[in-house]
Protein backbone atom coordinates (compact mmCIF):
# COMPACT_ATOMS: atom_id res chain seq x y z
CA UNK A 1 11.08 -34.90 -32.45
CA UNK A 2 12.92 -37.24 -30.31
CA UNK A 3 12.49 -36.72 -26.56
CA UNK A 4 16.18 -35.59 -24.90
CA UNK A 5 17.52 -37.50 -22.10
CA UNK A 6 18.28 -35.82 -18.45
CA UNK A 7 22.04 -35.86 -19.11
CA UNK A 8 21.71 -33.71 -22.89
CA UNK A 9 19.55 -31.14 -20.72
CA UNK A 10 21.91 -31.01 -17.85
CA UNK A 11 25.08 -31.09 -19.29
CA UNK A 12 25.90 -28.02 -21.05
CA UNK A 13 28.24 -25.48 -21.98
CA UNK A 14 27.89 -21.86 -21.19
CA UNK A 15 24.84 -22.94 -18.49
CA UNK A 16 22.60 -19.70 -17.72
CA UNK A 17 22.65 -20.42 -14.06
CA UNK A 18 25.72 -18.67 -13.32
CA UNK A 19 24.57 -15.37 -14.98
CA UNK A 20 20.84 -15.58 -13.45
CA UNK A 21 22.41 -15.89 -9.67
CA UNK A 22 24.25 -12.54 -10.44
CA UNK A 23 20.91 -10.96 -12.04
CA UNK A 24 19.21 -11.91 -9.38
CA UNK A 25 21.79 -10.87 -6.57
CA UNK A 26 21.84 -7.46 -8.45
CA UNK A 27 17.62 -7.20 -8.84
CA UNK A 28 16.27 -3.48 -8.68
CA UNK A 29 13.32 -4.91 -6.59
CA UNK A 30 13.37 -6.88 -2.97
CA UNK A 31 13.38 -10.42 -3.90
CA UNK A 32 12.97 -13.49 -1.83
CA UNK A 33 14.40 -16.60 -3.40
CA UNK A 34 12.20 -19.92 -2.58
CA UNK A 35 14.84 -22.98 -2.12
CA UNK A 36 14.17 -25.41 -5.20
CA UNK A 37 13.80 -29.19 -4.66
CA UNK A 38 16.33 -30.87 -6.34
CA UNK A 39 14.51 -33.83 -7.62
CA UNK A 40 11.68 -31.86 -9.06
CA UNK A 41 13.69 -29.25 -10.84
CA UNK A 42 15.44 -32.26 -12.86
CA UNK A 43 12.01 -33.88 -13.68
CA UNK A 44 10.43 -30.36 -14.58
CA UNK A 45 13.58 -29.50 -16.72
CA UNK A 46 12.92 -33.18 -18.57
CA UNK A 47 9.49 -32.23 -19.06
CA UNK A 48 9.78 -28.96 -20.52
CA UNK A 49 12.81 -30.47 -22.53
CA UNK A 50 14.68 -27.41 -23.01
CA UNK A 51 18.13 -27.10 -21.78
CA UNK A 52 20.14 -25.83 -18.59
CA UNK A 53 21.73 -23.16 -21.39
CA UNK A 54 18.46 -21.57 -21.65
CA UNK A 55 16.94 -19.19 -18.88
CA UNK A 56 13.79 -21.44 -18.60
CA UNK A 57 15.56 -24.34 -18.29
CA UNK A 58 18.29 -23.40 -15.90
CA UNK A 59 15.81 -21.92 -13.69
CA UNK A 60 13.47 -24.57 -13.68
CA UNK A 61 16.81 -26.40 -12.82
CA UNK A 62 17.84 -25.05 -9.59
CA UNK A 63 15.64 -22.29 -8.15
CA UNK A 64 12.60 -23.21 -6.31
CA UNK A 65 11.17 -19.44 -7.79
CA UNK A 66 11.00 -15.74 -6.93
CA UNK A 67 8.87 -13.71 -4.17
CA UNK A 68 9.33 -10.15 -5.91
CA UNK A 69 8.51 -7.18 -4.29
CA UNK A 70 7.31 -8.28 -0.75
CA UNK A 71 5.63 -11.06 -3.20
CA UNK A 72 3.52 -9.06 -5.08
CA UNK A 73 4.61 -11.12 -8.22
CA UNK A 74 5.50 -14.67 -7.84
CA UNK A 75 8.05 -16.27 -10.10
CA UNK A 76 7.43 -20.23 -10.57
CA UNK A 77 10.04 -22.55 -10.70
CA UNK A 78 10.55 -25.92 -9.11
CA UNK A 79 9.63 -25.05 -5.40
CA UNK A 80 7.65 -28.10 -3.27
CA UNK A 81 4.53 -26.92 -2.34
CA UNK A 82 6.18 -28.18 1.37
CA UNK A 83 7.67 -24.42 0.89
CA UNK A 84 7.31 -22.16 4.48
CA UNK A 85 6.08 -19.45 1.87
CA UNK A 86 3.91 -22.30 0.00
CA UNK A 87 4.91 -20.87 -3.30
CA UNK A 88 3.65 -23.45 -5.89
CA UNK A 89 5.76 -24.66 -8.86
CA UNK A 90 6.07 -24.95 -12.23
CA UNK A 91 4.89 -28.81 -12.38
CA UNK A 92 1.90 -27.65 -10.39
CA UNK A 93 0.92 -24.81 -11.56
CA UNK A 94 0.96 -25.87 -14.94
CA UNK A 95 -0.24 -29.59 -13.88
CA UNK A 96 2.77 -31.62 -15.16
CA UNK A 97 1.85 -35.08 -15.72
CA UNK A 98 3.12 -37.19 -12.90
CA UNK A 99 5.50 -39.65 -14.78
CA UNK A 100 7.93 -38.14 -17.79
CA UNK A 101 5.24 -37.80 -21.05
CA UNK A 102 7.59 -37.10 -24.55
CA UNK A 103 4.05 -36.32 -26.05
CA UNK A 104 3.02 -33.61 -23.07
CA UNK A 105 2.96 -30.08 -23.64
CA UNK A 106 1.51 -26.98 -21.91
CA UNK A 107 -0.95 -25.77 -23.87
CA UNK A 108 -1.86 -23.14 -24.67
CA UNK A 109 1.26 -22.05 -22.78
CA UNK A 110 3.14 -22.31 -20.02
CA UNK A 111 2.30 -20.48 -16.65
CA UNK A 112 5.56 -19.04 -15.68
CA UNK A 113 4.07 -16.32 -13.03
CA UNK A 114 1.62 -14.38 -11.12
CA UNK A 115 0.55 -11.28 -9.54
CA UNK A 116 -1.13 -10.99 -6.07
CA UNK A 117 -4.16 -10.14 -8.37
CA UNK A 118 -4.61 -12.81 -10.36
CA UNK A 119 -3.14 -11.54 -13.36
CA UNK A 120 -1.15 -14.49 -14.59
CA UNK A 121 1.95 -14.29 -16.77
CA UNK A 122 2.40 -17.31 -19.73
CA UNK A 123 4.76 -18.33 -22.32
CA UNK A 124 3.07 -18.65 -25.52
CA UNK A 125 2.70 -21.89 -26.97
CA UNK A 126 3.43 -22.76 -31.32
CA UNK A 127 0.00 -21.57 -32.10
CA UNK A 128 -1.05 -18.87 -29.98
CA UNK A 129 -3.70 -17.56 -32.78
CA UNK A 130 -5.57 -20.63 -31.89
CA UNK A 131 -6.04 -20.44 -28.26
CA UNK A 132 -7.22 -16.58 -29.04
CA UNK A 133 -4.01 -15.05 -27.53
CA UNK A 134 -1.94 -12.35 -28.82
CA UNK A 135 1.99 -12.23 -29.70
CA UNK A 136 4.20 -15.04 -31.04
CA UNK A 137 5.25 -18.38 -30.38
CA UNK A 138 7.61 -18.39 -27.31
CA UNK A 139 6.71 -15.07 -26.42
CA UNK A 140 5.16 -13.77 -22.83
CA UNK A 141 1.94 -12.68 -22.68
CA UNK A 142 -0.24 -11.56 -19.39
CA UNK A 143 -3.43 -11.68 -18.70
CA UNK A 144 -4.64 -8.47 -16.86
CA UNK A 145 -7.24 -8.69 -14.26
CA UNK A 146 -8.01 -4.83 -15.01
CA UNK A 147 -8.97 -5.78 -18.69
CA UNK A 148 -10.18 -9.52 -18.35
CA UNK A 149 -8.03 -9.58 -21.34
CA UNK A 150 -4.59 -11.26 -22.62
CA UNK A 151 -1.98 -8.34 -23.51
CA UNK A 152 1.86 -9.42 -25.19
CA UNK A 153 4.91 -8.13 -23.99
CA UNK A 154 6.92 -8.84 -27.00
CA UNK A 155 9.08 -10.48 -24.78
CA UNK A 156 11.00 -14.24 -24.63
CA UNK A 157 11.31 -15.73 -21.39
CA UNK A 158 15.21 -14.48 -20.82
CA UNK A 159 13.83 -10.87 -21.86
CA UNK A 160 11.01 -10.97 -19.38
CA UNK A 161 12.83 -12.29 -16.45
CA UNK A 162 15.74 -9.49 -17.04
CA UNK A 163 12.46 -7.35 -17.28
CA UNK A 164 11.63 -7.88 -13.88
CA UNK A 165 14.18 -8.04 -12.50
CA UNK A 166 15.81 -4.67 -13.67
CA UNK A 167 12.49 -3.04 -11.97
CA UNK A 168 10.37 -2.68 -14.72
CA UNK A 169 6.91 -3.86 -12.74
CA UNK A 170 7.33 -0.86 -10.94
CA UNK A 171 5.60 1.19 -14.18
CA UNK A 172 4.15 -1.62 -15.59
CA UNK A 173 1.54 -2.02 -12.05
CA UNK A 174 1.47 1.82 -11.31
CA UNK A 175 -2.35 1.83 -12.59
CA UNK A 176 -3.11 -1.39 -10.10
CA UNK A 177 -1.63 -0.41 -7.13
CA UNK A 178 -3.14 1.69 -3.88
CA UNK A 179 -1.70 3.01 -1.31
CA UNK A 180 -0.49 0.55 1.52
CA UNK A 181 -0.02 -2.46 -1.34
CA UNK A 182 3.03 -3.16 -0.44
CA UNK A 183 1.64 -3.96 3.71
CA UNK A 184 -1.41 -5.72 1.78
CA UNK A 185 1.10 -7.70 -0.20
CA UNK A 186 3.23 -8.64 3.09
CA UNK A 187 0.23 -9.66 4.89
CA UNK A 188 -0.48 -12.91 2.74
CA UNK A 189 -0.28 -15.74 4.89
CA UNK A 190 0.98 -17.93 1.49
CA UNK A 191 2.02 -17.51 -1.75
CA UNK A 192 -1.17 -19.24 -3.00
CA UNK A 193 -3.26 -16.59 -1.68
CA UNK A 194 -4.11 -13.58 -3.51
CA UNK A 195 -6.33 -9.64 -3.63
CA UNK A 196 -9.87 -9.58 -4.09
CA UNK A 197 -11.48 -5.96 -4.68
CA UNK A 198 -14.68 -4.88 -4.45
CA UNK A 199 -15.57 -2.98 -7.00
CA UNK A 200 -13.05 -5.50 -8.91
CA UNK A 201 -10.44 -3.98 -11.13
CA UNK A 202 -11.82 -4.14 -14.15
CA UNK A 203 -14.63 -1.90 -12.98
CA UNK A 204 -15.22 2.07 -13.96
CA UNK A 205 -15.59 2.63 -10.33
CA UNK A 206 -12.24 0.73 -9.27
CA UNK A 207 -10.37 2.40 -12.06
CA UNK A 208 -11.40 5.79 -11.23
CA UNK A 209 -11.10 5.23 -7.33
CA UNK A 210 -8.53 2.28 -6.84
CA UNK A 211 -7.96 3.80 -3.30
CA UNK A 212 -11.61 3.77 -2.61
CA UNK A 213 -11.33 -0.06 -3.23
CA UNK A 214 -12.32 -2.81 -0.10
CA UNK A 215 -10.02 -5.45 -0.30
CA UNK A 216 -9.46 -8.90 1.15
CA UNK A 217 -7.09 -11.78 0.80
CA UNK A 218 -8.74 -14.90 -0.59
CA UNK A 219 -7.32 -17.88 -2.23
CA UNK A 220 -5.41 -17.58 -5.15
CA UNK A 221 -7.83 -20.76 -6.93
CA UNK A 222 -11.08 -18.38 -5.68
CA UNK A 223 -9.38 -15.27 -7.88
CA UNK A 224 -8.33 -16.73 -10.95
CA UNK A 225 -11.87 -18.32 -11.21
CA UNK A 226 -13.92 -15.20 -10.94
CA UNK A 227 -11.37 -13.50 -13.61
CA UNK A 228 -12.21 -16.63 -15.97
CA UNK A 229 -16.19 -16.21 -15.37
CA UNK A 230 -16.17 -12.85 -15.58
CA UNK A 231 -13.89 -12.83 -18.70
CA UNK A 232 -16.02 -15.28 -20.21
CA UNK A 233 -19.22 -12.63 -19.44
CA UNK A 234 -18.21 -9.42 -20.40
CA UNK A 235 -15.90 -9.79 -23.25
CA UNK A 236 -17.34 -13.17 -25.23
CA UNK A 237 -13.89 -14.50 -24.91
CA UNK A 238 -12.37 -17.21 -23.23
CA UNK A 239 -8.82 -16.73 -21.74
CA UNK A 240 -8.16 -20.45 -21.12
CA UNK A 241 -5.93 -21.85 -18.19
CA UNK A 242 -4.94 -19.70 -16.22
CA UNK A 243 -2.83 -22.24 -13.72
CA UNK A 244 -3.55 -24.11 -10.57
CA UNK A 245 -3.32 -23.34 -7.23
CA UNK A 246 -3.41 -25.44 -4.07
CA UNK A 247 -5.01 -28.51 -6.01
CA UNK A 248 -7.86 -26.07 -7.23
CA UNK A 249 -8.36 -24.30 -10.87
C-alpha cells in the first residue's frame, strides 16, 4: 500500500480531537495532560499512517500523553522527552525510525502505555499468533507483571482509551495495589521511573501479602527487563518488546 502524505492524515472530516478533549475534560480518574510537541506529533502521526479521524491518530496528533491517576498509568503520545514530568513518547517508546520509513512498522505491536509496574499496554499488530500474543489484529493487549504473561482486552484503541478514562483501572488494578499506592505513585521523580517489589508480583508470597511487600522506585528500563528475564524463566515464553525507556530496553 501506498504511503499517505501529511496533508491526507491531517486533513479530515469529523477529526476525533474535538471529542477526546471533552472525554478527557470529563475523565472519572485525576489526569494530568503532558503538552505535545508539535513537530513530533505530525511526524509520529506520518509514521503510524493512520488518520487525525481515528483516536490513535488524533492523539498522536496533538497530545503530548496522559499521567492517570497521580501517574500510576502513563498514556504515550507525542510528548519530548524535554517534558518537566519526562513522560516518554510514542516515537520513543516504540523506537520510531528517525527519518519517515513507508516500510516501518511496530512489530509485534505498538506500545501505547504503561503502568508504574511495568505492565505495559500494546496494540496488536496483523499477526499477533506469531509473536505468541493473544487477541486480534488491532486489538489491546497487556502484559501483566503479576502473571509474566500477555492477557487481551478485547478492546480497539478508541475502546480502551474510553476504558480508562471512564475509570475502569480502578477494578482492573484492585489485585496490584497496597495501601499508600497512590503516595508511592506521586513520589516518582519521572515518568520513566517505575515500582520494584520484593517478593515481586508474580510471587505466592506477594499475592497473598501485597501489603507485606518492600518496595522501591527504580528505573522504568531496570523493571521491564527483569519482567522479560523472568518471563523468559518461569513460563518458557517470550513476551517480546516491551518498549523503551530513557534510551534503555
Amino acid at each position: 500500500m501506498e504511503a499517505r502524505g501529511l496533508e491526507e492524515l491531517t486533513e479530515v472530516s469529523e477529526p476525533a480531537w474535538p471529542e477526546l478533549v471533552s472525554k478527557v475534560s470529563s475523565a472519572a480518574l485525576p489526569v494530568e495532560i503532558v503538552p505535545a510537541d508539535p513537530a513530533l506529533g505530525r511526524a509520529t502521526l506520518l509514521q503510524l499512517q493512520v488518520t487525525a479521524r481515528s483516536h490513535l491518530g488524533a492523539f498522536a496528533l496533538h497530545c503530548g500523553g496522559l499521567l492517570v491517576d497521580d501517574g500510576w498509568l502513563r498514556v504515550f503520545g507525542s510528548a519530548t522527552p524535554r517534558n518537566p514530568g519526562g513522560l516518554p513518547g510514542l516515537a520513543e517508546v516504540n523506537v520510531f525510525p528517525e527519518r519517515f520509513d513507508p516500510d516501518w512498522r511496530p512489530s509485534p505491536g505498538l506500545i501505547v502505555a504503561q503502568d508504574v509496574l511495568g505492565g505495559t499496554f500494546a496494540v496488536n499488530d496483523d499477526d499477533p499468533a506469531a509473536a505468541g500474543r493473544p487477541g486480534q489484529p488491532g486489538e489491546v493487549v497487556y502484559f501483566a507483571p503479576d502473571t509474566l504473561r500477555w492477557q487481551a482486552l478485547a478492546l480497539p484503541y478508541e475502546g480502551w482509551l474510553d476504558w480508562v478514562l471512564a475509570g475502569e483501572p480502578t477494578d482492573f488494578y484492585r489485585k496490584l495495589r497496597w495501601p499508600g499506592w497512590r503516595a508511592d505513585s506521586r513520589a516518582l521523580e519521572t515518568a520513566t521511573d517505575g515500582i520494584s517489589l520484593v517478593p515481586p508480583l508474580w510471587s505466592l508470597e506477594a499475592q497473598r501479602d501485597l501489603a507485606g511487600t518492600k518496595r522501591q522506585a527504580v528505573p522504568m528500563a531496570e523493571l521491564l527487563g527483569l519482567h522479560h528475564r523472568y518471563a523468559r524463566q518461569l513460563t518458557q515464553a517470550d513476551p517480546g518488546f516491551l518498549g523503551v525507556t530513557d534510551g534503555l530496553d
